[in-house]
PDB file of N, CA and C in Angstrom:
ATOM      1  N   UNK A   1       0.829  -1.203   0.000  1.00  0.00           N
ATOM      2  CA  UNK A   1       0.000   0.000   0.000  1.00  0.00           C
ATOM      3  C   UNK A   1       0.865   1.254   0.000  1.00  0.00           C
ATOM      4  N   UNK A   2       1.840   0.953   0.300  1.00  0.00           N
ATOM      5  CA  UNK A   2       2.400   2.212   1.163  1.00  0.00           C
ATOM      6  C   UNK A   2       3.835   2.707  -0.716  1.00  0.00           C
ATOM      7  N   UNK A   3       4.119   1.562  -1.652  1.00  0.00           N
ATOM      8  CA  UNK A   3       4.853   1.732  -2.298  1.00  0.00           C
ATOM      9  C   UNK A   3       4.483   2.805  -3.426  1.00  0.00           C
ATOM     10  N   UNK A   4       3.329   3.514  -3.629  1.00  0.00           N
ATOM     11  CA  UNK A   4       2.889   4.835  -4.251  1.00  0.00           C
ATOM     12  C   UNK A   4       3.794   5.645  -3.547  1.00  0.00           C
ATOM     13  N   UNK A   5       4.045   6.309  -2.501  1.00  0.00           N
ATOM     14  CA  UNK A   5       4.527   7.323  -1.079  1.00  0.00           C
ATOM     15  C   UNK A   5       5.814   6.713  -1.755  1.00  0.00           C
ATOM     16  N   UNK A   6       6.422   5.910  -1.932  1.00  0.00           N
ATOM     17  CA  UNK A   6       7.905   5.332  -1.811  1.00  0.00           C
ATOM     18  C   UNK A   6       8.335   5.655  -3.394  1.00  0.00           C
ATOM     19  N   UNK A   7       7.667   5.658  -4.536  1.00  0.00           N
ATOM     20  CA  UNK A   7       7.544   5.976  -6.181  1.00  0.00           C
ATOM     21  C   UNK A   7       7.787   7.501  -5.709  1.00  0.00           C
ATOM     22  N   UNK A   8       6.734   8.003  -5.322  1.00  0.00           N
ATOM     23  CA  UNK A   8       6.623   9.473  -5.286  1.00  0.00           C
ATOM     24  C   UNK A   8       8.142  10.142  -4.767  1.00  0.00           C
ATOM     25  N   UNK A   9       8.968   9.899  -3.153  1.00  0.00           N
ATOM     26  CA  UNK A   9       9.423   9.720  -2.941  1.00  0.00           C
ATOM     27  C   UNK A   9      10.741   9.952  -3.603  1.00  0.00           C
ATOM     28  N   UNK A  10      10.991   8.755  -4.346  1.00  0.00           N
ATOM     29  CA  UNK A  10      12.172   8.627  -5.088  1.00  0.00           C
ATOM     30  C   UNK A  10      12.328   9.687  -6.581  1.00  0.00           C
ATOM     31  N   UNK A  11      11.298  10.152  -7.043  1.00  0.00           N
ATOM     32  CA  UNK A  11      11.121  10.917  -7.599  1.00  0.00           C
ATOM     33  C   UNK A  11      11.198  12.543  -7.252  1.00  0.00           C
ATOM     34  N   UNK A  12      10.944  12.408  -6.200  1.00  0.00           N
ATOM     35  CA  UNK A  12      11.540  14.150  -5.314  1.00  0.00           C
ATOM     36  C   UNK A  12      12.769  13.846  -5.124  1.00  0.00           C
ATOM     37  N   UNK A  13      13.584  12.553  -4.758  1.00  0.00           N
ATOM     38  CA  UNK A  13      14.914  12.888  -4.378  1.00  0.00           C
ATOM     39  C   UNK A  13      15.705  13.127  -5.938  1.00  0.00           C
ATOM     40  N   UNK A  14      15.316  12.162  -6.968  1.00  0.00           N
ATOM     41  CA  UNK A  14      16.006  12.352  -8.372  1.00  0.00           C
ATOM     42  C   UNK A  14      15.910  13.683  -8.644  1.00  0.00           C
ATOM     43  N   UNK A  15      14.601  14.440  -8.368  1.00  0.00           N
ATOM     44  CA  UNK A  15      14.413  15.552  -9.008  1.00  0.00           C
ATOM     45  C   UNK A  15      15.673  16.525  -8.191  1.00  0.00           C
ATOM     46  N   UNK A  16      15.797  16.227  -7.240  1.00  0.00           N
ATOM     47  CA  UNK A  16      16.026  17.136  -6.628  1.00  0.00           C
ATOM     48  C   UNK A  16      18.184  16.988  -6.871  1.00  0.00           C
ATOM     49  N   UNK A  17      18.312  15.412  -7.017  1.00  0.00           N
ATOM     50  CA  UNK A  17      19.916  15.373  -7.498  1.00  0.00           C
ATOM     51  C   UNK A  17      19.850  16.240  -8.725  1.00  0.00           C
ATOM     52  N   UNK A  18      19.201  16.067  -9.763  1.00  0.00           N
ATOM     53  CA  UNK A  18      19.310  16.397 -11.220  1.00  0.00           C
ATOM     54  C   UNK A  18      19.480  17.898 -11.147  1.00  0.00           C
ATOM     55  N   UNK A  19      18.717  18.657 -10.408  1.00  0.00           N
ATOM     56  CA  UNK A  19      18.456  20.046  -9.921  1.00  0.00           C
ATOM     57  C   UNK A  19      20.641  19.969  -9.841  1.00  0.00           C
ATOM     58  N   UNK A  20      20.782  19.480  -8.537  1.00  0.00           N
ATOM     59  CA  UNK A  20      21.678  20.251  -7.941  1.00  0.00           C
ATOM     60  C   UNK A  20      23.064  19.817  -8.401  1.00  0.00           C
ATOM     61  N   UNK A  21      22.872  18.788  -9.997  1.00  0.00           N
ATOM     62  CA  UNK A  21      23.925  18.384 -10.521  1.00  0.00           C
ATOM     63  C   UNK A  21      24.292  19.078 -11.372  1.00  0.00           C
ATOM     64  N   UNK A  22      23.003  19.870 -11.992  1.00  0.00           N
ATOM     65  CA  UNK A  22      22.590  20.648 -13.168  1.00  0.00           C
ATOM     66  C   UNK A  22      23.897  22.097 -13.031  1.00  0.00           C
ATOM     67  N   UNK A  23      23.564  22.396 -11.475  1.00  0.00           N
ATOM     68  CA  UNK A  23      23.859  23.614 -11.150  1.00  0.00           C
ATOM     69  C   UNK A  23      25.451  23.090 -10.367  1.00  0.00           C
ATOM     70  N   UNK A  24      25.461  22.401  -9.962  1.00  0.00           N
ATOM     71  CA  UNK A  24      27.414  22.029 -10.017  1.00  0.00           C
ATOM     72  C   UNK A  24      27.795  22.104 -11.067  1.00  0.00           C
ATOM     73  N   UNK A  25      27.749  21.169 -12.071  1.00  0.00           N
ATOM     74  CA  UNK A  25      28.347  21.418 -13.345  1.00  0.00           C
ATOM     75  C   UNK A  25      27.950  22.678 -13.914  1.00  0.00           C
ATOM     76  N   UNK A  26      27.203  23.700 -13.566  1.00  0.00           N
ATOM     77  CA  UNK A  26      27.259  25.677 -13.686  1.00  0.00           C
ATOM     78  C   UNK A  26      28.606  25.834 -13.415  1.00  0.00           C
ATOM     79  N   UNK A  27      28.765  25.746 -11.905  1.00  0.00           N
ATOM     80  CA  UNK A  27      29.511  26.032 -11.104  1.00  0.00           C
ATOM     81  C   UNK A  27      31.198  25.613 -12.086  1.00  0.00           C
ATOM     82  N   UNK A  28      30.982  23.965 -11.810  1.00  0.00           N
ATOM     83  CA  UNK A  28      32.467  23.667 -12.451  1.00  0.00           C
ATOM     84  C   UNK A  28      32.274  24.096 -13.675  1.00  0.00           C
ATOM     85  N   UNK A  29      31.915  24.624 -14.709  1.00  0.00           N
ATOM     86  CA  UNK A  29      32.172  25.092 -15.690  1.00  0.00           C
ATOM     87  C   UNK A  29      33.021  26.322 -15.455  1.00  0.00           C
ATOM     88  N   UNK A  30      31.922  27.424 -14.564  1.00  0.00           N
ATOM     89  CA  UNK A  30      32.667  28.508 -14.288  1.00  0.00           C
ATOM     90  C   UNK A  30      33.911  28.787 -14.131  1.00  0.00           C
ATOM     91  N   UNK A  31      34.117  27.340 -12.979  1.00  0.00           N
ATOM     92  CA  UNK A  31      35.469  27.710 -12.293  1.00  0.00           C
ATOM     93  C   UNK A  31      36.542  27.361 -12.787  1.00  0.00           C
ATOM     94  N   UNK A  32      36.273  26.593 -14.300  1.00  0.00           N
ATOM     95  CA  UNK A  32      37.226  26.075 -14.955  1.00  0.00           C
ATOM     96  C   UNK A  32      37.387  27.226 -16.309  1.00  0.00           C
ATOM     97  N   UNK A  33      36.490  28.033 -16.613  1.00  0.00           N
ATOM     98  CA  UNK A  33      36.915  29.035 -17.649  1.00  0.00           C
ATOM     99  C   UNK A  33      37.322  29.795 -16.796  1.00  0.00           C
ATOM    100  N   UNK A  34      36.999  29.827 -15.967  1.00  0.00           N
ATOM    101  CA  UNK A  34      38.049  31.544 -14.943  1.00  0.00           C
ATOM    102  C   UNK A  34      39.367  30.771 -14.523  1.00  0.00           C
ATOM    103  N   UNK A  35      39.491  29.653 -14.275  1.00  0.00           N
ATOM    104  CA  UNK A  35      41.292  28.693 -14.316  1.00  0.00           C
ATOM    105  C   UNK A  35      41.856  28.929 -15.191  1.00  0.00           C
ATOM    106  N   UNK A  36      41.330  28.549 -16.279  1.00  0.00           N
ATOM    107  CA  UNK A  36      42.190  28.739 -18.200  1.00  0.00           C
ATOM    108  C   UNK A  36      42.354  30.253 -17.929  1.00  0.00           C
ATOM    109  N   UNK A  37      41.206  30.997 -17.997  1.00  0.00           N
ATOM    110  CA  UNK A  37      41.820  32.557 -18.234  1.00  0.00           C
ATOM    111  C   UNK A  37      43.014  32.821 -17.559  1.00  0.00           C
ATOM    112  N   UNK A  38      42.985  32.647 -16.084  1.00  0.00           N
ATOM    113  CA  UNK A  38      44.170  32.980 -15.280  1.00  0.00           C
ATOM    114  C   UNK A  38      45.482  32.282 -15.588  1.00  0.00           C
ATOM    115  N   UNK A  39      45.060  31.070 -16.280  1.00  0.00           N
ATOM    116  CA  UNK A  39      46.218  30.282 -16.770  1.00  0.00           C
ATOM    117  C   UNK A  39      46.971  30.936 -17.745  1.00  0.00           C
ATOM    118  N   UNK A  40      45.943  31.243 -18.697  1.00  0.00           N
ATOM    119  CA  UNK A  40      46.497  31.846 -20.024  1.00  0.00           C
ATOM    120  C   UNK A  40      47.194  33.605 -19.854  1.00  0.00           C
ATOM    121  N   UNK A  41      46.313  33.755 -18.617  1.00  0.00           N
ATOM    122  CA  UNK A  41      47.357  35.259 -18.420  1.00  0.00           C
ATOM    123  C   UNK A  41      49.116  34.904 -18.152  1.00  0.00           C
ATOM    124  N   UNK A  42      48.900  34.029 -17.138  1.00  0.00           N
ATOM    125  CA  UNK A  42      50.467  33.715 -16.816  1.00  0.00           C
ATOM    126  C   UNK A  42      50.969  32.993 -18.062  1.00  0.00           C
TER     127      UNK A  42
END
């Protein structure tokens, strides 16, 4: 009975990795074109 709640569930936590994987790989993108730039200055 209870494995609807447990579907639902697993579906807020995916949503919620995909969310915050989405926005790391923002992040490491960023921090890797602002590395090269500083690289390429030196």
């Amino acid at each position: 009975m209870s494995e609807p709640i447990l579907i639902q569930e697993q579906r807020v936590i995916l949503r919620r990795l995909r969310q915050t994987t989405a926005h790391h790989s923002q992040l490491t993108t960023t921090a890797d074109a602002q590395w090269q730039s500083q690289t390429r200055i030196k």
